[in-house]
Protein backbone atom coordinates (compact mmCIF):
# COMPACT_ATOMS: atom_id res chain seq x y z
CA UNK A 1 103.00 190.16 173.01
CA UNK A 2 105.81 188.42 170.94
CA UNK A 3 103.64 185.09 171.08
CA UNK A 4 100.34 187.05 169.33
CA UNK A 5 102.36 188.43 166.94
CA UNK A 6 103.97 184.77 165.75
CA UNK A 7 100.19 183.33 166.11
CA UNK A 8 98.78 186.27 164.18
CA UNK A 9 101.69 185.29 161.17
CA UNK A 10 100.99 181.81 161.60
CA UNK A 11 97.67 182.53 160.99
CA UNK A 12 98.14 184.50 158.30
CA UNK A 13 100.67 182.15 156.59
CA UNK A 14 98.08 179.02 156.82
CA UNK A 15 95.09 181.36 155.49
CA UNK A 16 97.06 182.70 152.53
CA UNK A 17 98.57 179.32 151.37
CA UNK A 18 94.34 177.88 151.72
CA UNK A 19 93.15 180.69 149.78
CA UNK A 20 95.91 179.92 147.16
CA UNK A 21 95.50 176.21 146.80
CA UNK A 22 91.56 176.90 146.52
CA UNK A 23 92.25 179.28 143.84
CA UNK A 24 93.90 177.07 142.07
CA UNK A 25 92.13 174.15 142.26
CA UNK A 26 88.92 175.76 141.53
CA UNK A 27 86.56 174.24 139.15
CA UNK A 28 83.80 175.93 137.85
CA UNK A 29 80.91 175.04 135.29
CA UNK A 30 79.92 177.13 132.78
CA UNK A 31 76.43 177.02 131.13
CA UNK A 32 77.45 177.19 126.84
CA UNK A 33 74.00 178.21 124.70
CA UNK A 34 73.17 176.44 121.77
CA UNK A 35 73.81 178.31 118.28
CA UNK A 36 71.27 177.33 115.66
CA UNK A 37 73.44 178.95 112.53
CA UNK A 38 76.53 180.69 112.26
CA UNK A 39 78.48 182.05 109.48
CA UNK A 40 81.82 183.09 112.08
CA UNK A 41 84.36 181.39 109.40
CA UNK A 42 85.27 184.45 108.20
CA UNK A 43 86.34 185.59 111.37
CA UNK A 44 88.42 182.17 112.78
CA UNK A 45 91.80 182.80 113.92
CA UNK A 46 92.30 179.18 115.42
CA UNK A 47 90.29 175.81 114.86
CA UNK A 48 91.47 172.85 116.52
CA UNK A 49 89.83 169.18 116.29
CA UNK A 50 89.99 166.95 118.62
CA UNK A 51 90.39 162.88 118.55
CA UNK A 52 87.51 161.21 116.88
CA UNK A 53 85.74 159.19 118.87
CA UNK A 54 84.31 155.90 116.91
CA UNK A 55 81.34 153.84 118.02
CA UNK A 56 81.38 149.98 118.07
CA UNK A 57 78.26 149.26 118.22
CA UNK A 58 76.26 149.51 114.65
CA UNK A 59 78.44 149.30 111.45
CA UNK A 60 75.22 150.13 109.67
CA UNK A 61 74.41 153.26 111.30
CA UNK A 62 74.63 155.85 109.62
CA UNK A 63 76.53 158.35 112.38
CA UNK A 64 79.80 156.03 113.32
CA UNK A 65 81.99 158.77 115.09
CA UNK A 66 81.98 162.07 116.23
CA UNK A 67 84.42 164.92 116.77
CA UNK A 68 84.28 167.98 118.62
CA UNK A 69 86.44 171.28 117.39
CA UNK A 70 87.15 173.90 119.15
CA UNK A 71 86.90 177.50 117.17
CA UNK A 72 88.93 180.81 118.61
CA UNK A 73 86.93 184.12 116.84
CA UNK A 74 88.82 187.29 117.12
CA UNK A 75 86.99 190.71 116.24
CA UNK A 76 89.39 193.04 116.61
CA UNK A 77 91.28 192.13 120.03
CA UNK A 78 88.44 190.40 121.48
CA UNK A 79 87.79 186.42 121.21
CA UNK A 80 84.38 184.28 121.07
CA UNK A 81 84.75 180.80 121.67
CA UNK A 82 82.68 177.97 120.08
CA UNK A 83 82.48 174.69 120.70
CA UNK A 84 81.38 172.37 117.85
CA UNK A 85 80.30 168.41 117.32
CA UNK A 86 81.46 166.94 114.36
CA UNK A 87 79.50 163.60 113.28
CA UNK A 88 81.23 161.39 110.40
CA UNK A 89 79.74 158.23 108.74
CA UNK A 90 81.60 154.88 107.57
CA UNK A 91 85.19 154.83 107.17
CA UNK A 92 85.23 158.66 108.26
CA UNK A 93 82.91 159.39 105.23
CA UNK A 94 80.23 161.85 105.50
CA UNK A 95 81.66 164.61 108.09
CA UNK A 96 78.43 166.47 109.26
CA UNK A 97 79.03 169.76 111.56
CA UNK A 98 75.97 167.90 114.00
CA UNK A 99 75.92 171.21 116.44
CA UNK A 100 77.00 174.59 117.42
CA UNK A 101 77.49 175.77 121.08
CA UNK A 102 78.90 179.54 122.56
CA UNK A 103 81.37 179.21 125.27
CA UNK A 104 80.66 181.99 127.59
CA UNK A 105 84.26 183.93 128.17
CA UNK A 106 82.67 186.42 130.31
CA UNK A 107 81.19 184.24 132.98
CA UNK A 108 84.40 182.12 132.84
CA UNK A 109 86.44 185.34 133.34
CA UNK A 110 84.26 186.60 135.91
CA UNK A 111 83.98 183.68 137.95
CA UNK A 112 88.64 183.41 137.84
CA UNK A 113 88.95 187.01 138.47
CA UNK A 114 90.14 188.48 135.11
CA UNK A 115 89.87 191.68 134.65
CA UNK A 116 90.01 193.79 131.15
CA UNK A 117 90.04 192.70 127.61
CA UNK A 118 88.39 188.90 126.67
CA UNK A 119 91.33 188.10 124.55
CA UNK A 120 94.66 185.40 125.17
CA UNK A 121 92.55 182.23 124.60
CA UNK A 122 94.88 179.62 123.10
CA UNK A 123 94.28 175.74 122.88
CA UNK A 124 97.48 173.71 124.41
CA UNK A 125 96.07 170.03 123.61
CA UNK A 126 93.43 167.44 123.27
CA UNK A 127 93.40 165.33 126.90
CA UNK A 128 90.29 162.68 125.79
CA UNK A 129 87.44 163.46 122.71
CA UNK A 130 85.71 165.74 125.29
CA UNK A 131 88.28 167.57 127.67
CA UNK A 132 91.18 169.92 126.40
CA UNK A 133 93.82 172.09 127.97
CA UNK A 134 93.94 175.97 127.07
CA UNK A 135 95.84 179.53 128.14
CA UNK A 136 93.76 182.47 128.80
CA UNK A 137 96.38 185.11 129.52
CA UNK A 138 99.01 183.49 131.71
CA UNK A 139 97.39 180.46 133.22
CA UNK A 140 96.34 176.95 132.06
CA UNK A 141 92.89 175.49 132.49
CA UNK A 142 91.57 171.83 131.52
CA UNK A 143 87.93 172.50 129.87
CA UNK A 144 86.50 169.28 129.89
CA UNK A 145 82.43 167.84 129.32
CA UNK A 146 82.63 169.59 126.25
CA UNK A 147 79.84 167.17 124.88
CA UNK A 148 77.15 168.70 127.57
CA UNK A 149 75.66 171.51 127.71
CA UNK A 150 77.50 172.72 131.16
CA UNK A 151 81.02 172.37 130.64
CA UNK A 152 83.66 172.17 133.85
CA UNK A 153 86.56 174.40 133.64
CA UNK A 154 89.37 173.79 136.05
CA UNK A 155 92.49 176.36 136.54
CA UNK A 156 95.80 173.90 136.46
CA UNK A 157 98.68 176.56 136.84
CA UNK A 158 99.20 180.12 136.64
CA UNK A 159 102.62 182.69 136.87
């Protein structure tokens, strides 16, 4: 009977420390939905902007970089996420906002198990032009793709 019972706690021990290294290495992808217009810069609480990423190819074209910017919305306690391309001509003339896109905070907090209020989102930093790492609530997450419609979110750490 002693032997079962050290199995059975083996058994647990392995299937809990799985579970938790799944957990956090989970990636998800999140479908984002195109927004046409949007007048939400009354409402910005954060706006961060990421590297600009120049193209070598064409000096007489007239798009020679782009940018993408992330934009925190907070109505009340609750936060919207957008995601947003930034094109700029020669020399960083020109700066165009190219295109709009909603992050959806409810599927991502849904699909990572958070309960309650859609609030806590905070950029940490810019990784590459694309990819960024944020805190919702306690934990760390690397959002990256942000130039595609489907963006991957991956949880890096939590408390």
């Amino acid at each position: 009977m002693n032997k079962l019972k050290t199995y059975s706690v083996a058994i647990i021990m392995v299937l809990t420390i799985l579970c938790s290294q799944w957990v956090f290495a989970q990636e998800i992808e999140v479908l984002t939905q195109t927004v046409k217009y949007a007048n939400h810069y009354p409402w910005i609480t954060f706006l961060s902007e990421g590297p600009i990423d120049w193209f070598e190819n064409d000096e007489t074209a007239k798009v020679q970089g782009r940018a993408f910017r992330v934009v925190v919305l907070t109505s009340e306690i609750y936060n919207t996420i957008y995601l947003e391309e930034i094109t700029l001509g020669r020399e960083g003339c020109c700066k165009r906002l190219a295109q709009i896109r909603k992050f959806n905070l409810e599927v991502f907090a849904k699909e990572f198990g958070f309960i309650g209020e859609l609030s806590g989102f905070e950029v940490i930093r810019w990784v590459t032009p694309t990819s960024f790492e944020f805190r919702f609530r306690e934990y760390s997450f690397l959002m990256s793709g942000i130039n595609r419609s489907r963006v991957k979110v991956k949880r890096l750490s939590g408390s």
